[in-house]
C-alpha atoms as a PDB file:
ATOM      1  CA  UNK A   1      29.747  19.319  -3.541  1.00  0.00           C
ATOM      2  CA  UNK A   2      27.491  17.670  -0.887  1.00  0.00           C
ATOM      3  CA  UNK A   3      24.098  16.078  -1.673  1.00  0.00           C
ATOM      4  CA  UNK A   4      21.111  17.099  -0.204  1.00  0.00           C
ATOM      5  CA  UNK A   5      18.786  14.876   2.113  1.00  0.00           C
ATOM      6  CA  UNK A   6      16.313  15.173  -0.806  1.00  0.00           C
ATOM      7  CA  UNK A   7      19.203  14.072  -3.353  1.00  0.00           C
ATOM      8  CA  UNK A   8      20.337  11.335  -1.205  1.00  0.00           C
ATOM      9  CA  UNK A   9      16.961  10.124  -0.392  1.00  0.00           C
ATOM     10  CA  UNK A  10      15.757   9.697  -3.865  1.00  0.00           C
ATOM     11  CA  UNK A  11      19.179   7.834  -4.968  1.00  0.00           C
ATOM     12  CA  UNK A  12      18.868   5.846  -2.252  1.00  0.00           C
ATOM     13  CA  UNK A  13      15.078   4.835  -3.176  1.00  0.00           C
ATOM     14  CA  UNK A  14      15.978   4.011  -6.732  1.00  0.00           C
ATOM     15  CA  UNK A  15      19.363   1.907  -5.734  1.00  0.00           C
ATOM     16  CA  UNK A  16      17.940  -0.055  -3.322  1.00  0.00           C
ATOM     17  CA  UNK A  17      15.237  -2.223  -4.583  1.00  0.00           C
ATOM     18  CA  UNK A  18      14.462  -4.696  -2.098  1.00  0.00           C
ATOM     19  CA  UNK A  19      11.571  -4.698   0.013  1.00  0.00           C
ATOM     20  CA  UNK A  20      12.316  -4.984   4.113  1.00  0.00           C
ATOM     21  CA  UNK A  21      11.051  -8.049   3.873  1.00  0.00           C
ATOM     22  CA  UNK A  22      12.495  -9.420   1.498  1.00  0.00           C
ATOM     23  CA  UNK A  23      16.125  -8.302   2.278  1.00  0.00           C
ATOM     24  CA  UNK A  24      15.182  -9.440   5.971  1.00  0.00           C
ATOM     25  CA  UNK A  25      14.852 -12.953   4.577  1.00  0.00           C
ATOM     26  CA  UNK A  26      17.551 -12.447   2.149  1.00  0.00           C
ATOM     27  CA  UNK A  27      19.934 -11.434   5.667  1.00  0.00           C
ATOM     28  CA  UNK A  28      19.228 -15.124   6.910  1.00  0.00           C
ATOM     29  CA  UNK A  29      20.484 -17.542   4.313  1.00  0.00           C
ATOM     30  CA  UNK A  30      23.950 -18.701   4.125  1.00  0.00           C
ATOM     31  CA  UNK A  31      24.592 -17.270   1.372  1.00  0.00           C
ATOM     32  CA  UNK A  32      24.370 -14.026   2.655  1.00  0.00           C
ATOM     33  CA  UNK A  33      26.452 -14.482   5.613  1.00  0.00           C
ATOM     34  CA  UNK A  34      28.994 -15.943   3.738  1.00  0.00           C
ATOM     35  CA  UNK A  35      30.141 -12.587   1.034  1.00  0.00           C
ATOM     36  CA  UNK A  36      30.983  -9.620   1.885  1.00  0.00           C
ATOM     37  CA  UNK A  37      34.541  -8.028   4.079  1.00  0.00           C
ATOM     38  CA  UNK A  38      34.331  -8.935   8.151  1.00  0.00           C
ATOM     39  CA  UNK A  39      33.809  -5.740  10.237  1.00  0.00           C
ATOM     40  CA  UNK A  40      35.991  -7.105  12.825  1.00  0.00           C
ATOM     41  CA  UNK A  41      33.293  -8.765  14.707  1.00  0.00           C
ATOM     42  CA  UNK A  42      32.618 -11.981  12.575  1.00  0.00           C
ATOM     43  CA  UNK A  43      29.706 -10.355  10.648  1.00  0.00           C
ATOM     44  CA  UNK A  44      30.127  -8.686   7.201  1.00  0.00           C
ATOM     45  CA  UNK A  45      29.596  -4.880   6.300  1.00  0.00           C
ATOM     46  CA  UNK A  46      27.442  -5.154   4.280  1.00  0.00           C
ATOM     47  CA  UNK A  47      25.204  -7.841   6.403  1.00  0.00           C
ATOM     48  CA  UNK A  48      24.888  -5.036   8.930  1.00  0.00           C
ATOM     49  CA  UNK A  49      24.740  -2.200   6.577  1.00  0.00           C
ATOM     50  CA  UNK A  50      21.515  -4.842   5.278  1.00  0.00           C
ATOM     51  CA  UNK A  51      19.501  -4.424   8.654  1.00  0.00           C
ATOM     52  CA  UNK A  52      20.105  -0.420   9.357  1.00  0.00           C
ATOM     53  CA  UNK A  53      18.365  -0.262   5.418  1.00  0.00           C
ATOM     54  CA  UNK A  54      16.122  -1.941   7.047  1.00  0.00           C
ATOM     55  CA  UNK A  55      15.088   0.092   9.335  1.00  0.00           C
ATOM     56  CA  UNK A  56      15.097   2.960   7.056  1.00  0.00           C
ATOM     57  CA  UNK A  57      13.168   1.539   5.127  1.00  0.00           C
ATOM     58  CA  UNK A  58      10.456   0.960   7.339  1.00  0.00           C
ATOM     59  CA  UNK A  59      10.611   4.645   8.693  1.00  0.00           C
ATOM     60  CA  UNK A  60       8.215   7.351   7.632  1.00  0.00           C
ATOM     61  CA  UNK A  61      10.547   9.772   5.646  1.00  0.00           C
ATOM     62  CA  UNK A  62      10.016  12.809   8.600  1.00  0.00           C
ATOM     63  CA  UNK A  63      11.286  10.534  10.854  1.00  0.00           C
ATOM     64  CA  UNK A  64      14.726   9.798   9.358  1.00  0.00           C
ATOM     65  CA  UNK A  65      17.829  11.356  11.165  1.00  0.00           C
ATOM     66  CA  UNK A  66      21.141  12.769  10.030  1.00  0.00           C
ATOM     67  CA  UNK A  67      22.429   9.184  10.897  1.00  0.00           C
ATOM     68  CA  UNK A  68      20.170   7.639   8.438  1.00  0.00           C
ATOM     69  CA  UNK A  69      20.996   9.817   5.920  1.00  0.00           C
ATOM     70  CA  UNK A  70      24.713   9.476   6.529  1.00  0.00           C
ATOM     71  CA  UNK A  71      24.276   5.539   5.815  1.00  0.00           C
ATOM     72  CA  UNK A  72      21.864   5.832   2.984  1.00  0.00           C
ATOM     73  CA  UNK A  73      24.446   7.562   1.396  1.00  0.00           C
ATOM     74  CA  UNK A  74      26.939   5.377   1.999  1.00  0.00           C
ATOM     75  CA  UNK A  75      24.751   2.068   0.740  1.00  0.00           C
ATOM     76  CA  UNK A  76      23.914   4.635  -2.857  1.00  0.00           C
ATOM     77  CA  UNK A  77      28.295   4.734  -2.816  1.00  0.00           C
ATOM     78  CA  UNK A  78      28.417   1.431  -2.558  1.00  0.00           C
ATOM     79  CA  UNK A  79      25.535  -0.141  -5.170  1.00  0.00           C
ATOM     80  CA  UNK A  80      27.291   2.777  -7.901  1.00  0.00           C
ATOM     81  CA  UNK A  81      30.701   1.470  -7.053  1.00  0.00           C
ATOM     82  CA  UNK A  82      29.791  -2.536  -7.080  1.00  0.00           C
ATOM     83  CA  UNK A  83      27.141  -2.286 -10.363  1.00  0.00           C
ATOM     84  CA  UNK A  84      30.301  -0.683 -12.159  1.00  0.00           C
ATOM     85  CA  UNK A  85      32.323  -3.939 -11.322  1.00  0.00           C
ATOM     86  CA  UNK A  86      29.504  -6.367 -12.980  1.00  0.00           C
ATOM     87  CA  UNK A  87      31.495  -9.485 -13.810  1.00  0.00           C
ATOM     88  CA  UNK A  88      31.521 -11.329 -16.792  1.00  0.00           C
ATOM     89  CA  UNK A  89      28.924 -14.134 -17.246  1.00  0.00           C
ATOM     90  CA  UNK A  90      25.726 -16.053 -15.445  1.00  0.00           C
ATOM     91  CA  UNK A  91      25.613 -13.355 -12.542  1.00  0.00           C
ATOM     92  CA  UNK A  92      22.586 -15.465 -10.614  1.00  0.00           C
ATOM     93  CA  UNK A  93      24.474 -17.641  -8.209  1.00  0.00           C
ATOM     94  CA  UNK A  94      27.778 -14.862  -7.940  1.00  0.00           C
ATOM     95  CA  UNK A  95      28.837 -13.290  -4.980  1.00  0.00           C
ATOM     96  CA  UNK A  96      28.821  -9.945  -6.987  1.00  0.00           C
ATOM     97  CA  UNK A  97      25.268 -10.073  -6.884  1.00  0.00           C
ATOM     98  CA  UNK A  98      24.904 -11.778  -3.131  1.00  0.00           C
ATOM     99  CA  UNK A  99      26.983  -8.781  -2.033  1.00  0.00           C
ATOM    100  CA  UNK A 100      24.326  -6.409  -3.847  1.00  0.00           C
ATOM    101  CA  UNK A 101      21.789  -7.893  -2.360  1.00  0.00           C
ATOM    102  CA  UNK A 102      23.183  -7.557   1.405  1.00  0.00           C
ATOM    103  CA  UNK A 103      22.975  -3.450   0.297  1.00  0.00           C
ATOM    104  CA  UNK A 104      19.659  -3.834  -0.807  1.00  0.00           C
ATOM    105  CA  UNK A 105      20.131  -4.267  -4.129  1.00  0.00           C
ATOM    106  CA  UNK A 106      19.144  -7.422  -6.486  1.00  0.00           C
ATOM    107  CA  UNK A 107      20.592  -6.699  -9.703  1.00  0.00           C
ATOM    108  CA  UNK A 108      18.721  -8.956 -11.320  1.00  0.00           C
ATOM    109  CA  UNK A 109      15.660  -7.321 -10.710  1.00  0.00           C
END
């Protein structure tokens, strides 16, 4: 069964608890650029998939399309999927959580 925009929208705004801001300053550290699987380009999926939630984010909710919705169900796939993986241990400096955070995500928020 699909989820509705309404569904999708309020996962999304629960996963992803990063402000633009501070995900936009997250996206330019090394650290950042340095996790996550290449998308064939030299850039990481999940750096990119980092400045489309961006822009979502900074939309008015009327003004999101079926594209947006598409991707902010993707990124809700993705923090459920990587959360269940927590690894053992200090998680602070991990990749598991620099990862998260490239979706938007800080877990240790």
């Amino acid at each position: 069964m699909s989820k509705t925009n309404e569904e999708i929208y309020d996962e999304f705004y629960d996963l992803v608890n990063m402000t633009p801001s501070a995900l936009e300053d997250w996206l330019e550290t090394d650290k950042s650029k340095n996790v996550g699987q290449d998308s064939g380009d030299g850039e990481a999926i999940g750096h990119k998939s980092g400045k489309k939630i961006i822009k979502i984010k900074r939309k008015k909710k009327d003004d999101l399309t079926d594209t947006n919705y598409e991707h902010m169900n993707k990124v809700v796939g993705y923090i459920k999927r990587h959360k269940a993986q927590k690894p053992d241990g200090d998680i602070k400096e991990s990749d598991w959580r620099y990862s998260l955070k490239n979706w938007g995500h800080d877990p240790m928020k």
